[in-house]
C-alpha atoms as a PDB file:
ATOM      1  CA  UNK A   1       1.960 -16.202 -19.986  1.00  0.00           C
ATOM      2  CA  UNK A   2       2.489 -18.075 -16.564  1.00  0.00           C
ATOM      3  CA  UNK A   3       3.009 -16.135 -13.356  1.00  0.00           C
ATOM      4  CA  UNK A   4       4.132 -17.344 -10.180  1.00  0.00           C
ATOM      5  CA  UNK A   5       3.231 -15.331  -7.301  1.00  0.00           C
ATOM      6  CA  UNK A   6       5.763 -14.822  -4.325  1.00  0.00           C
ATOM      7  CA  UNK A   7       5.931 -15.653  -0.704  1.00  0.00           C
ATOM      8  CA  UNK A   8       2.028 -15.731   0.686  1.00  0.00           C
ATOM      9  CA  UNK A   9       0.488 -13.785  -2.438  1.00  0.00           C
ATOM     10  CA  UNK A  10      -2.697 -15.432  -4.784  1.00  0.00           C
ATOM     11  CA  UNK A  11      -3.939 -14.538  -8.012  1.00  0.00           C
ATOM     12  CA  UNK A  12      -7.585 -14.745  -7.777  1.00  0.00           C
ATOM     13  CA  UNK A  13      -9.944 -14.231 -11.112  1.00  0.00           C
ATOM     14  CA  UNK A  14     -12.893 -12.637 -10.356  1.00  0.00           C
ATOM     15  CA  UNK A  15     -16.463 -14.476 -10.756  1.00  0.00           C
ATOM     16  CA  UNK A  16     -18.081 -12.531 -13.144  1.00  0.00           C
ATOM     17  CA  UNK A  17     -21.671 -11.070 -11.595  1.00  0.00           C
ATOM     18  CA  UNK A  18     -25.072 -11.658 -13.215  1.00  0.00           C
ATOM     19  CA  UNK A  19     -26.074  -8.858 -15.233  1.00  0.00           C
ATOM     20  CA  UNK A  20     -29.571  -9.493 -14.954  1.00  0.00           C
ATOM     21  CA  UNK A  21     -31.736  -9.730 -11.826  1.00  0.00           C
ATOM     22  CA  UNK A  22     -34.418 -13.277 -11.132  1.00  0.00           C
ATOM     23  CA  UNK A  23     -36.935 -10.413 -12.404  1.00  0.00           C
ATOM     24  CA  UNK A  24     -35.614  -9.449 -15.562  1.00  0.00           C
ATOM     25  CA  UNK A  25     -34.521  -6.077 -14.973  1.00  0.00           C
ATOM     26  CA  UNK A  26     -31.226  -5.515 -16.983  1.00  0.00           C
ATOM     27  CA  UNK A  27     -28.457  -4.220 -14.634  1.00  0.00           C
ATOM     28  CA  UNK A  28     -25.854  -1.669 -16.432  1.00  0.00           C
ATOM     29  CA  UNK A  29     -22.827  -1.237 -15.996  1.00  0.00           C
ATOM     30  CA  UNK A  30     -22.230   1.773 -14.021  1.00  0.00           C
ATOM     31  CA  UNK A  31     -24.428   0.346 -11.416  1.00  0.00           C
ATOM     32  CA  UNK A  32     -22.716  -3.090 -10.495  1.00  0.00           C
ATOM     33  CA  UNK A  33     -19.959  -3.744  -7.770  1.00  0.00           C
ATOM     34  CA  UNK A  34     -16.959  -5.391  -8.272  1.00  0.00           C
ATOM     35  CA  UNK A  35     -17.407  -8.799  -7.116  1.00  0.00           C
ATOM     36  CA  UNK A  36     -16.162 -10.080  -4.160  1.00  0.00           C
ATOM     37  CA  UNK A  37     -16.343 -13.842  -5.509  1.00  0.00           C
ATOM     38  CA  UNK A  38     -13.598 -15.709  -7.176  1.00  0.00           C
ATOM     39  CA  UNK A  39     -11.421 -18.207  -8.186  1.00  0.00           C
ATOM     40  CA  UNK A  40      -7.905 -19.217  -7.194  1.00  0.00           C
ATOM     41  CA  UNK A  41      -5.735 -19.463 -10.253  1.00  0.00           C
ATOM     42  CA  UNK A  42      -2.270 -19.705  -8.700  1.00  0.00           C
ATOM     43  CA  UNK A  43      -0.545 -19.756  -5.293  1.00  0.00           C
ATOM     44  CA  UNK A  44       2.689 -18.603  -3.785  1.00  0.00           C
ATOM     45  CA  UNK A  45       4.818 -20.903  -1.785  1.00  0.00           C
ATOM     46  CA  UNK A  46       3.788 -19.140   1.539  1.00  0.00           C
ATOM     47  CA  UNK A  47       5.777 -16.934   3.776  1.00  0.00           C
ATOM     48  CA  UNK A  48       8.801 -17.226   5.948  1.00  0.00           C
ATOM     49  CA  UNK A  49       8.074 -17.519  10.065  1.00  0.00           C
ATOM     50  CA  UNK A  50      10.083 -15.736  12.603  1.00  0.00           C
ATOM     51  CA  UNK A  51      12.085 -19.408  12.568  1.00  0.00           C
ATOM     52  CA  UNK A  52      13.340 -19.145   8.972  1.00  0.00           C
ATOM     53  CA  UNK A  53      10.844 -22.196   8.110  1.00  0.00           C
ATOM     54  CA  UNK A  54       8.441 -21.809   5.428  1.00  0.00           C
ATOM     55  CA  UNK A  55       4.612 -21.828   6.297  1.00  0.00           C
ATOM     56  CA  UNK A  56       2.727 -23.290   3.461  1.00  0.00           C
ATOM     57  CA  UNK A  57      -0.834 -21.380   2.256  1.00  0.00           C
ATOM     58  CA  UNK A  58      -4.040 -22.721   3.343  1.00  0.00           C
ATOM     59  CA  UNK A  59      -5.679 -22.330   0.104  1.00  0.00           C
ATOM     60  CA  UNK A  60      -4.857 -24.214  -3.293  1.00  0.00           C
ATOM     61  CA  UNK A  61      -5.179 -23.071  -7.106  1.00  0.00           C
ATOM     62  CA  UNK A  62      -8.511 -23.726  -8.097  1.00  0.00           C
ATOM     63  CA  UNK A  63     -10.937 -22.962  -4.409  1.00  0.00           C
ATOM     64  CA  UNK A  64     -13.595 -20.483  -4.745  1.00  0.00           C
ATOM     65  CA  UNK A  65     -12.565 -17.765  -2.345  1.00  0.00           C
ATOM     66  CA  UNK A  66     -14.401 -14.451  -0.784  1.00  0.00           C
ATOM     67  CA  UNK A  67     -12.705 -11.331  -0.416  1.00  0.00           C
ATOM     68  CA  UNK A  68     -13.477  -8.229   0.970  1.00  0.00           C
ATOM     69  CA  UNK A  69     -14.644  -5.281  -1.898  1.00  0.00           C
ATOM     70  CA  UNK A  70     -11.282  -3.495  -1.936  1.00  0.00           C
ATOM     71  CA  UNK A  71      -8.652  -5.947  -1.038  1.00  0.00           C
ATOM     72  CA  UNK A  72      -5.998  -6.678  -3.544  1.00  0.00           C
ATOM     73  CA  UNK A  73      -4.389  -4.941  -6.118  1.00  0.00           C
ATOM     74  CA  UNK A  74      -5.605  -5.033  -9.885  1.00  0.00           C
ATOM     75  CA  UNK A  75      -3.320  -6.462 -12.869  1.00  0.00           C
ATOM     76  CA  UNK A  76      -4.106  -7.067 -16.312  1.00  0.00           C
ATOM     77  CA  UNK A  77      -2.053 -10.211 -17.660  1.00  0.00           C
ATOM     78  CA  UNK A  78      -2.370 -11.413 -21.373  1.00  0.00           C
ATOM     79  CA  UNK A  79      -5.636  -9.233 -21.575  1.00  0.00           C
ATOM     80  CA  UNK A  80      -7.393 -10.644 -18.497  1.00  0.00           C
ATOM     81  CA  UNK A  81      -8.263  -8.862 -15.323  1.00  0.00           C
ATOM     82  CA  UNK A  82      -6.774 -11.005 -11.989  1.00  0.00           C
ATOM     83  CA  UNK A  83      -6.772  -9.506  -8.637  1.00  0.00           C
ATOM     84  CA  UNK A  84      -3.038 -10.179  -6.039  1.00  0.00           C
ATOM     85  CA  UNK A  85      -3.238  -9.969  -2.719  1.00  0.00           C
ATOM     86  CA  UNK A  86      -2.164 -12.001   0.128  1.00  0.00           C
ATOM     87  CA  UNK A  87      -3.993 -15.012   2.315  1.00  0.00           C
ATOM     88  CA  UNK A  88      -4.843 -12.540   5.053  1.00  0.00           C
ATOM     89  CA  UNK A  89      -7.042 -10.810   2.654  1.00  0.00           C
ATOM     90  CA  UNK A  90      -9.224 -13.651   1.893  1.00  0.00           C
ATOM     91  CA  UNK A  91     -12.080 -13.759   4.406  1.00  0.00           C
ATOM     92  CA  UNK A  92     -13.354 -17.664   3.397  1.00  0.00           C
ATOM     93  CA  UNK A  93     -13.225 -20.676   1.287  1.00  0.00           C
ATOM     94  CA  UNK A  94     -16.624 -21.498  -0.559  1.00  0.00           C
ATOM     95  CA  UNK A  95     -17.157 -25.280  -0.663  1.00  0.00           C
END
């Protein structure tokens, strides 16, 4: 299934976390964060100025973006997890 976000929204896949630490000490499950890591997969068109003119996104499908812990909203789409939210929420580009 493809989906096409609207105006300035992303769908961002999260980066899955290690679930081991350099040690060796297995983490579970109930004691990991959600990851604040992850990859663009696709891109609105951006959102309309003031002027009626459309301002284009700075990011692309495909950068590695950070995001802050509970930004975004949570969707399930062909049985994987993505995360939508909109460019403001994205704090940085990872290059």
């Amino acid at each position: 299934m493809k989906i096409r976000p609207l105006q300035d929204r992303i769908l961002v896949k999260r980066v899955e976390e290690e679930t081991t630490t350099k040690g060796g000490i297995i983490i579970p499950d109930t004691a990991k964060e959600k990851p604040i890591e992850g990859k663009i997969e696709a891109v609105g068109k951006g959102r309309v100025g003031d002027d009626g003119k459309r301002i284009p996104l700075d990011v692309k499908k495909g950068d590695s973006v950070l995001f802050g812990k509970y930004g975004g909203t949570d969707v399930k789409i062909g049985g994987k997890e993505f995360l939508i939210m909109r460019e403001d929420d994205i704090l940085g580009v990872i290059e």
